[in-house]
N, C-alpha and C. Protein backbone atom coordinates (compact mmCIF):
# COMPACT_ATOMS: atom_id res chain seq x y z
N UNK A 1 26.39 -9.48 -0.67
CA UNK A 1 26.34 -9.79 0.75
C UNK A 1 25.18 -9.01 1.37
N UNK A 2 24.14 -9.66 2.17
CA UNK A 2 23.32 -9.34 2.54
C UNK A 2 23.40 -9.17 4.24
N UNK A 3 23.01 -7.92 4.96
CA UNK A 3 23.46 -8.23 6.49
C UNK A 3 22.34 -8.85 6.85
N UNK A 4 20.68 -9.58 6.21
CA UNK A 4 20.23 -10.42 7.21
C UNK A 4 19.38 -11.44 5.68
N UNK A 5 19.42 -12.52 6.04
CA UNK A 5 19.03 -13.60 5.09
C UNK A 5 16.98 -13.27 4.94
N UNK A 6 16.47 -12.45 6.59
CA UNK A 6 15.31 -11.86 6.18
C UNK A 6 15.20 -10.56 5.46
N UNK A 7 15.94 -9.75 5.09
CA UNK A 7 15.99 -8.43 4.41
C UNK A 7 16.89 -8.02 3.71
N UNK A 8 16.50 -8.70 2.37
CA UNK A 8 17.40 -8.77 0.99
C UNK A 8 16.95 -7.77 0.53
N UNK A 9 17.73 -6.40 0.66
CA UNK A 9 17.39 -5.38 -0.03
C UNK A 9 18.44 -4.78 -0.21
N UNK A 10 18.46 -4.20 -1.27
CA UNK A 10 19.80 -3.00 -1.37
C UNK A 10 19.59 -1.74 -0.84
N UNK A 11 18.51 -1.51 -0.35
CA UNK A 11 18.60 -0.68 0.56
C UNK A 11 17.87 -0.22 1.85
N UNK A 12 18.75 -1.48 2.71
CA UNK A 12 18.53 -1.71 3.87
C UNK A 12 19.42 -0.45 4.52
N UNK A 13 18.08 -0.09 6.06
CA UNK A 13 18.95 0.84 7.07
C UNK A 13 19.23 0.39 8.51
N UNK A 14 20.12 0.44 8.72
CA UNK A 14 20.86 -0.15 9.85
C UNK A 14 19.78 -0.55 11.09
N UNK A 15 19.06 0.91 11.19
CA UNK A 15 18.07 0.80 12.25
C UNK A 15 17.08 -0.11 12.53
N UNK A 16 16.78 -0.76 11.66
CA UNK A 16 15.67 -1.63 11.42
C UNK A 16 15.98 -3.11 11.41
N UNK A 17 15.27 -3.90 12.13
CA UNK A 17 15.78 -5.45 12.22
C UNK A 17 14.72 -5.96 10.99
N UNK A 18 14.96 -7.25 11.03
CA UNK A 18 14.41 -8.38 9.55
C UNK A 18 13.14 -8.84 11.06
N UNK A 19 11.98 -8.05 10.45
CA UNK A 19 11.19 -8.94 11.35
C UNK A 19 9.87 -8.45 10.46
N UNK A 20 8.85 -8.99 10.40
CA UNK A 20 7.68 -8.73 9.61
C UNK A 20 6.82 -7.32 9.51
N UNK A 21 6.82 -6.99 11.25
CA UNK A 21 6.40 -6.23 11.43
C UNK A 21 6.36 -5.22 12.63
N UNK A 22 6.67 -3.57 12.28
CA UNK A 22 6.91 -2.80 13.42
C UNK A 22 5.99 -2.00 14.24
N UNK A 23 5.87 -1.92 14.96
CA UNK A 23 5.21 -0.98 15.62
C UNK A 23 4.99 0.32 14.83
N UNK A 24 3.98 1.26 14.72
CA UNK A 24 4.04 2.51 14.29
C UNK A 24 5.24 3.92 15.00
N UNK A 25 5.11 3.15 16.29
CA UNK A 25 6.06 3.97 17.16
C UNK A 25 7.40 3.83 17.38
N UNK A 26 7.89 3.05 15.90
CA UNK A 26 9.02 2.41 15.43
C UNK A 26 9.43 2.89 14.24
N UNK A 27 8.80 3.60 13.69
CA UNK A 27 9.01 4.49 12.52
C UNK A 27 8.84 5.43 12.77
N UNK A 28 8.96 6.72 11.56
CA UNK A 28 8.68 7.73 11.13
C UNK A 28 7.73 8.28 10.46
N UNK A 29 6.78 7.08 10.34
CA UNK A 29 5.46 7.46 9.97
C UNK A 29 4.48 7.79 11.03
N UNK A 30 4.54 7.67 12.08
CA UNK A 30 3.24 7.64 12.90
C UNK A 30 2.06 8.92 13.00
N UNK A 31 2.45 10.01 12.18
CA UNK A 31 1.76 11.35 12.55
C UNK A 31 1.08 11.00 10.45
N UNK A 32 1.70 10.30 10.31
CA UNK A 32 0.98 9.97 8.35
C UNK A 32 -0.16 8.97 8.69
N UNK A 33 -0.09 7.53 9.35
CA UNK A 33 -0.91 6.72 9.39
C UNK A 33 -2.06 6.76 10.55
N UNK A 34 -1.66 7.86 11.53
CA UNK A 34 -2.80 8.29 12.19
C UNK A 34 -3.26 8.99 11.62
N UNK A 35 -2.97 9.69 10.31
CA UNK A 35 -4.44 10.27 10.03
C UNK A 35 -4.72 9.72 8.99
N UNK A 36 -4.40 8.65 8.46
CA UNK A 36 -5.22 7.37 7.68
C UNK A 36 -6.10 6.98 8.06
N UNK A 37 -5.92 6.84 9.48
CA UNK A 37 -6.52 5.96 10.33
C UNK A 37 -7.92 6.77 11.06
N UNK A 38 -7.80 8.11 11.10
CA UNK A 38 -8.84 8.97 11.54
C UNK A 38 -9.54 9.47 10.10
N UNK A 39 -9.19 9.55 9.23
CA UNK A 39 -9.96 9.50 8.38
C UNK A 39 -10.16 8.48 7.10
N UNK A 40 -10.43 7.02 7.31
CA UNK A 40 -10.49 6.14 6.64
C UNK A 40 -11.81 5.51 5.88
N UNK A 41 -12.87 6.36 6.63
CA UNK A 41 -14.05 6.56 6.02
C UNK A 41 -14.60 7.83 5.14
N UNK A 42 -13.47 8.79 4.95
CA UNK A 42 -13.56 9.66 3.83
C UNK A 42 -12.49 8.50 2.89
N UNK A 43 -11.57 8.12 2.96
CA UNK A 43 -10.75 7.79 1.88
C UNK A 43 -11.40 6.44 1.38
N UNK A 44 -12.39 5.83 2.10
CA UNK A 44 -13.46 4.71 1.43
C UNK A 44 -14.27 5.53 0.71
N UNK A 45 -14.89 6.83 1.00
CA UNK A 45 -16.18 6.94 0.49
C UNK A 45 -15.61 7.80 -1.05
N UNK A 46 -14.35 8.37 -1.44
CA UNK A 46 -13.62 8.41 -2.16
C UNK A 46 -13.53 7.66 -3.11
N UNK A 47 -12.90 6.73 -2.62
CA UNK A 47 -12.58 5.15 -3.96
C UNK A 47 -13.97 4.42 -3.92
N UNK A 48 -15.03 4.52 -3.01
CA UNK A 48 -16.04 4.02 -3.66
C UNK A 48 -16.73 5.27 -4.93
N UNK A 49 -16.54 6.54 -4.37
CA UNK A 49 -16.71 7.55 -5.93
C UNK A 49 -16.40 7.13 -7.20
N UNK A 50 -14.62 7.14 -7.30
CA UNK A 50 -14.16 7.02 -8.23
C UNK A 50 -14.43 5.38 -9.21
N UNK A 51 -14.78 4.37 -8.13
CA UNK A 51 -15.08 2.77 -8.80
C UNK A 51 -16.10 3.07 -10.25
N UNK A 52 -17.02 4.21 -9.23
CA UNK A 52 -18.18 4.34 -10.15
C UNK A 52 -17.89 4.91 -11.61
N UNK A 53 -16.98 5.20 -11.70
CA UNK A 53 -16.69 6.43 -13.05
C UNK A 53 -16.44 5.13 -14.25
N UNK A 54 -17.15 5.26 -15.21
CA UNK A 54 -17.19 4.18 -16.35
C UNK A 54 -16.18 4.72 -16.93
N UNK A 55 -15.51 5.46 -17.30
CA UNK A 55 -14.26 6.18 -18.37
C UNK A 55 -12.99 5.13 -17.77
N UNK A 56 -12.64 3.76 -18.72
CA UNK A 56 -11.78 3.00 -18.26
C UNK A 56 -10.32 3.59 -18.07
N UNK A 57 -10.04 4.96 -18.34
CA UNK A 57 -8.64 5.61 -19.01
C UNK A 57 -8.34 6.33 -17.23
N UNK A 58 -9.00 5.98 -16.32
CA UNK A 58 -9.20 7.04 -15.09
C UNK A 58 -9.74 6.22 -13.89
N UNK A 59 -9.26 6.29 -12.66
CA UNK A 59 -10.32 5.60 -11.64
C UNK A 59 -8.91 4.43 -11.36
N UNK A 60 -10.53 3.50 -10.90
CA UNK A 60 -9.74 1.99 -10.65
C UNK A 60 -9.38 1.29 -12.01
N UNK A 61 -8.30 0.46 -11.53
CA UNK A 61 -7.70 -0.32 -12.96
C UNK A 61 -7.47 -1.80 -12.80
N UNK A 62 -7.99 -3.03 -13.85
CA UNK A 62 -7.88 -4.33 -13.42
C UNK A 62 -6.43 -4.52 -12.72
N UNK A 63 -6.44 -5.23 -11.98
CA UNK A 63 -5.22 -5.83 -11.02
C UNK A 63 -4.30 -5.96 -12.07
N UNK A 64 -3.04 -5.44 -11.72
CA UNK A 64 -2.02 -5.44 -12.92
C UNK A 64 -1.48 -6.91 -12.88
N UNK A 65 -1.11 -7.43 -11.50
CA UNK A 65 -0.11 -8.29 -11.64
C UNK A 65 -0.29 -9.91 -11.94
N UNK A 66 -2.09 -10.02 -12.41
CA UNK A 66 -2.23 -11.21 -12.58
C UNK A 66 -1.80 -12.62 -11.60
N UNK A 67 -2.67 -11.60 -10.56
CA UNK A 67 -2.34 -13.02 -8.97
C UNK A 67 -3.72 -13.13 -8.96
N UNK A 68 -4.65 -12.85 -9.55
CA UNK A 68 -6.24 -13.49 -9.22
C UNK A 68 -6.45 -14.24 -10.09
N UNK A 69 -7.27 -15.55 -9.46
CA UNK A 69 -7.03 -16.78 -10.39
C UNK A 69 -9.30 -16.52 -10.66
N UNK A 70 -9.88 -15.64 -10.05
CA UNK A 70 -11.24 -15.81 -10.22
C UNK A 70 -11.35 -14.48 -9.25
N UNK A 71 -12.77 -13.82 -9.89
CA UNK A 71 -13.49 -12.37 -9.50
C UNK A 71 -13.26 -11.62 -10.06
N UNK A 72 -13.35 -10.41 -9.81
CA UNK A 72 -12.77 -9.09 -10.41
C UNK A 72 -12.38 -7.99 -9.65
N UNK A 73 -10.91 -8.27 -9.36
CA UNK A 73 -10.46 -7.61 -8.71
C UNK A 73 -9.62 -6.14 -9.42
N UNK A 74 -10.02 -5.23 -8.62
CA UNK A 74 -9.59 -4.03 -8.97
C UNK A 74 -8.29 -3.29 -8.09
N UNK A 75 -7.71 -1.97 -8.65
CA UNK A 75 -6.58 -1.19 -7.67
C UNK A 75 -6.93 -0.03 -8.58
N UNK A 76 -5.96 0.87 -7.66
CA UNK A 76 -6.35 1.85 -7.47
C UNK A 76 -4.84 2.58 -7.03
N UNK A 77 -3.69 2.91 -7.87
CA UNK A 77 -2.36 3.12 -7.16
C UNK A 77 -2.42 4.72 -6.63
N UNK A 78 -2.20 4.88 -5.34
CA UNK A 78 -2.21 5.97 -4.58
C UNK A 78 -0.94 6.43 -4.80
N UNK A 79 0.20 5.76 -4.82
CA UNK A 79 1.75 5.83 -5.48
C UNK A 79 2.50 4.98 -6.02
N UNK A 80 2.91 5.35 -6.92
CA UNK A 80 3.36 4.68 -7.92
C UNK A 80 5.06 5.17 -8.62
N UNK A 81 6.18 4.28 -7.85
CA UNK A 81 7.26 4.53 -8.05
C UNK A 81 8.60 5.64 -6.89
């Protein structure tokens, strides 16, 4: 039993409605993604560093999940699990 047919999760929290998308000032993140957001041109000039590193074992890694049907798309997991 699911309490909303938009947010099939097992672990849904009460507080939160089934809607796509919240405001920052609707969470508990807002003091994390403002400073994403103030510094988003160090964390580009970063992953453009690391693209460069030829050692395939480190860096960016081909797209795991096989949703690109053409290019070469890369990631890069900041977290994982």
């Amino acid at each position: 039993m699911f309490k909303s047919a938009y947010q099939r999760s097992v672990h849904n929290v009460d507080r939160l409605t089934a809607r796509p998308w919240w405001s920052l000032e609707e969470t508990t993140y807002l003091p994390f993604f403002s400073k994403l957001e103030r510094n988003w041109k160090k964390i580009r000039d970063e992953a453009m560093a690391i693209l460069k590193i030829q050692d395939k074992t480190v860096g960016f890694q081909d797209e795991a999940e096989t949703l690109v049907q053409k290019g070469d798309w890369k990631q890069f997991d900041l977290f994982v699990r």
